[in-house]
Protein backbone atom coordinates (compact mmCIF):
# COMPACT_ATOMS: atom_id res chain seq x y z
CA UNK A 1 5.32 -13.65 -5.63
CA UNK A 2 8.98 -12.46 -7.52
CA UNK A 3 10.78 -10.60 -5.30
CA UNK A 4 11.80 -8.34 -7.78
CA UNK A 5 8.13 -7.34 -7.38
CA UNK A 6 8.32 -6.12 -4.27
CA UNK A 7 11.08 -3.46 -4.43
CA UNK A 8 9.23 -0.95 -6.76
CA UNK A 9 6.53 -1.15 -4.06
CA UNK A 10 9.48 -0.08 -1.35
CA UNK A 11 10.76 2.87 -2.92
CA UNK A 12 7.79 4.46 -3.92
CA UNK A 13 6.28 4.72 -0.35
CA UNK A 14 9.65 6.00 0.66
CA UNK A 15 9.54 8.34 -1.87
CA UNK A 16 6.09 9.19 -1.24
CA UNK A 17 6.52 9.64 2.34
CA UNK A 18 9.45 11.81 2.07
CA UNK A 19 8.21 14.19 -0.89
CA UNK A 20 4.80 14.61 0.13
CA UNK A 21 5.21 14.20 3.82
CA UNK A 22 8.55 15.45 4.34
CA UNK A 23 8.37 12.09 6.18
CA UNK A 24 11.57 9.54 6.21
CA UNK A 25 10.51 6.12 6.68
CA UNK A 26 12.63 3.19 8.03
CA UNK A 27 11.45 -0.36 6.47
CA UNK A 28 11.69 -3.39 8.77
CA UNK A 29 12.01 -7.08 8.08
CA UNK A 30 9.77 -8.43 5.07
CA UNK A 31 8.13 -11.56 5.82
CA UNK A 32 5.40 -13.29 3.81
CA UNK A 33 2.35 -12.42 5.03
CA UNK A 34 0.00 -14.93 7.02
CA UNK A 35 -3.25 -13.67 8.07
CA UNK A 36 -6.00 -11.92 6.18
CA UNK A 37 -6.24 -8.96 8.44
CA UNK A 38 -3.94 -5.73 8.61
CA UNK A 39 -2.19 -5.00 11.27
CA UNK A 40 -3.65 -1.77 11.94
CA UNK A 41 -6.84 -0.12 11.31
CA UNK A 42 -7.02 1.59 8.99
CA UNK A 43 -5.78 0.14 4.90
CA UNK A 44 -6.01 1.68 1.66
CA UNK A 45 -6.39 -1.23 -1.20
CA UNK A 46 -5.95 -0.89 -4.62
CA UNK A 47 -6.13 -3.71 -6.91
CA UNK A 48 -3.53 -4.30 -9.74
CA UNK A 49 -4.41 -5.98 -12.96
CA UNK A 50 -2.25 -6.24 -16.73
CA UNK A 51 0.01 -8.85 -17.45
CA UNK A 52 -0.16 -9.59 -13.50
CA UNK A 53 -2.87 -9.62 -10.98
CA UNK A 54 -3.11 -8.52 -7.86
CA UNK A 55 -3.55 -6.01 -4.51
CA UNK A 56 -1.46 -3.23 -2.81
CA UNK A 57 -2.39 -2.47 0.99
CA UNK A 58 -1.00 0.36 2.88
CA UNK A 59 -2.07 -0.41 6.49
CA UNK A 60 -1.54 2.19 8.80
CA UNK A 61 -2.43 3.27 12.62
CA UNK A 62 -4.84 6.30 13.26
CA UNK A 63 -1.97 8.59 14.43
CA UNK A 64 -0.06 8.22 11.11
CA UNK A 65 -3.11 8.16 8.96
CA UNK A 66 -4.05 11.84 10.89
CA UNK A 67 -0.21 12.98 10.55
CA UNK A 68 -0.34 12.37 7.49
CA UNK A 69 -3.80 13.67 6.37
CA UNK A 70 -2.47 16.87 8.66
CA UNK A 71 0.42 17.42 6.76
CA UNK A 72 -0.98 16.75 3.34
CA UNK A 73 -4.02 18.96 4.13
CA UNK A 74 -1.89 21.79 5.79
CA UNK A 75 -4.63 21.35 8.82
CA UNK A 76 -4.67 19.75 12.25
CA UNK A 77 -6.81 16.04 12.10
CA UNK A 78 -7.66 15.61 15.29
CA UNK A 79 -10.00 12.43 14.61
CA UNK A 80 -10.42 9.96 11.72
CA UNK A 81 -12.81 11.24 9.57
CA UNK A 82 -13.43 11.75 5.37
CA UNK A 83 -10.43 13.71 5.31
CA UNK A 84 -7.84 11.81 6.48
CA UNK A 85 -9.40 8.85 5.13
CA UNK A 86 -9.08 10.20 1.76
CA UNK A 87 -5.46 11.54 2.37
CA UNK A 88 -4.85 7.53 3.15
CA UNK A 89 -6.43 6.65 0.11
CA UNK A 90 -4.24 9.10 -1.89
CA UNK A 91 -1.21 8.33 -0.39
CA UNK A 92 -2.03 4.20 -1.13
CA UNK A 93 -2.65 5.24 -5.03
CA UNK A 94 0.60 7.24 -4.96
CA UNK A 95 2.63 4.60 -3.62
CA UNK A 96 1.01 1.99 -5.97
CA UNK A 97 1.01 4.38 -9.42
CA UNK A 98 4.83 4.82 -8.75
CA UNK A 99 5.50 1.05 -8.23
CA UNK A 100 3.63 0.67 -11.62
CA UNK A 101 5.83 2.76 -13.71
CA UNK A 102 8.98 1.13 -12.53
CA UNK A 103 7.08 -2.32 -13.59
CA UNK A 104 6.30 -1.46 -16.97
CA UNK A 105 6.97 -4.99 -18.52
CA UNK A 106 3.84 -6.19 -16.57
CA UNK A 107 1.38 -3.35 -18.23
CA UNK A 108 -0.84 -2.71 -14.83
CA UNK A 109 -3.68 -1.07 -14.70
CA UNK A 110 -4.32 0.25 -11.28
CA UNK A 111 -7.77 0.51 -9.60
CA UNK A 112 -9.32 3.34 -7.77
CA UNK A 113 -8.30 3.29 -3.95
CA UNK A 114 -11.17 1.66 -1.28
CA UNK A 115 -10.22 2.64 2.00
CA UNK A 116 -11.48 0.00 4.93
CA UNK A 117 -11.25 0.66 8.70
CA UNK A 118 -11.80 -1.33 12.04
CA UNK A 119 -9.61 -3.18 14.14
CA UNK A 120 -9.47 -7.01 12.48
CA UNK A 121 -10.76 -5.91 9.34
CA UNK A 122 -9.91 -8.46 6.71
CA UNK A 123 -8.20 -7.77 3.37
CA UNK A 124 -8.51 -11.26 0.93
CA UNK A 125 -5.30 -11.22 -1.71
CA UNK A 126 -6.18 -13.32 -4.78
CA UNK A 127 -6.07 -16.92 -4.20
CA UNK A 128 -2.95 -17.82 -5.99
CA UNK A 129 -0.65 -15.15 -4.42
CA UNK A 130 1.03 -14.58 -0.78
CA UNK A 131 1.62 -11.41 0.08
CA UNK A 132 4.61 -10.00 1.17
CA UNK A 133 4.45 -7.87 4.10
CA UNK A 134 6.90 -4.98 4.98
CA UNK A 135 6.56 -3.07 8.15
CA UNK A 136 8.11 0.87 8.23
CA UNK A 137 7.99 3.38 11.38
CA UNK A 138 7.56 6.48 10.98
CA UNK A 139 8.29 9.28 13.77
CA UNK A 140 4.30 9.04 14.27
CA UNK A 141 4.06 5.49 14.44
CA UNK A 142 4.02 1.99 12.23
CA UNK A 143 2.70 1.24 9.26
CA UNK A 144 2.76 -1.56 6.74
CA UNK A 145 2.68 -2.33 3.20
CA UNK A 146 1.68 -5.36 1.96
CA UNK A 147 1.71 -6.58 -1.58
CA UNK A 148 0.66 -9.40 -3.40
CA UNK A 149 0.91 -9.69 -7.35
CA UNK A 150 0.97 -12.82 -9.69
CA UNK A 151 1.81 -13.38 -13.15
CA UNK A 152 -1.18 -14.18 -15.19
CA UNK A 153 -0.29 -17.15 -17.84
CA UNK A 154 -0.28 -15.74 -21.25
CA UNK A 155 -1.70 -17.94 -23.67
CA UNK A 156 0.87 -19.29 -26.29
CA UNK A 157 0.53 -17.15 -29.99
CA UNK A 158 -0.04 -13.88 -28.32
């Protein structure tokens, strides 16, 4: 994965997290990403596809993903439930339609948000890309966003 890639992905979920959450994030070290499962449990996905392939993953622990779904729902979340799973969903589409308008050369499309949950759950990138992870806190707790996107070869004459 180009670098470059990454750093659309990096200010939009500060962005996001400030504007929407009146949130401020602080990013920690990126490192490539080695395992297949998050490190927390609960992810939003979205898969990007255009002139590159690939996935977005906002990974997140419960206490951020209710903080957040709190905030953006002007309500107290006490537990995980369809509400603050959605709110994690919306915030991973967010974060990913930003990145996508600051990559315009690549024309992605980006997919609806799936939301998975459970410690160890896995997340599978597409098999020609390694993710790049980058790790945040947040005054509620960590979070992560991984991202993995490949060129797609462009046949010659088009």
């Amino acid at each position: 994965m180009k670098a470059e890639y990454i750093n659309p992905f990096i200010a939009s979920l500060g962005t996001v997290f400030r504007t929407m959450l009146q949130c401020e994030v602080k990013r920690g070290a990126i490192h490539l990403k080695e395992r297949s499962s998050p490190n927390y449990p609960i992810s939003g996905v979205i898969g990007l596809s255009g002139l590159a392939v690939g996935t977005v993953v906002l990974s997140m622990s419960e206490q951020v993903a209710r903080q957040a779904a709190s905030t953006m729902l002007m309500a107290d979340c006490q537990e995980v439930n369809a509400d603050v799973l959605d709110a994690v969903g919306e915030l991973t589409n967010m974060v990913a339609g930003r990145a996508k308008a600051q990559l315009e050369e690549l024309e992605l499309s980006v997919s609806l948000p799936s939301i998975i949950t459970g410690q160890d759950h896995e997340v599978r990138f597409p098999s020609n890309v390694t993710p790049i992870c980058v790790p945040f806190e947040t005054p509620w707790g960590p979070l992560t966003l991984e991202v993995g996107l490949a060129p797609v070869a462009v046949p010659a004459g088009t």
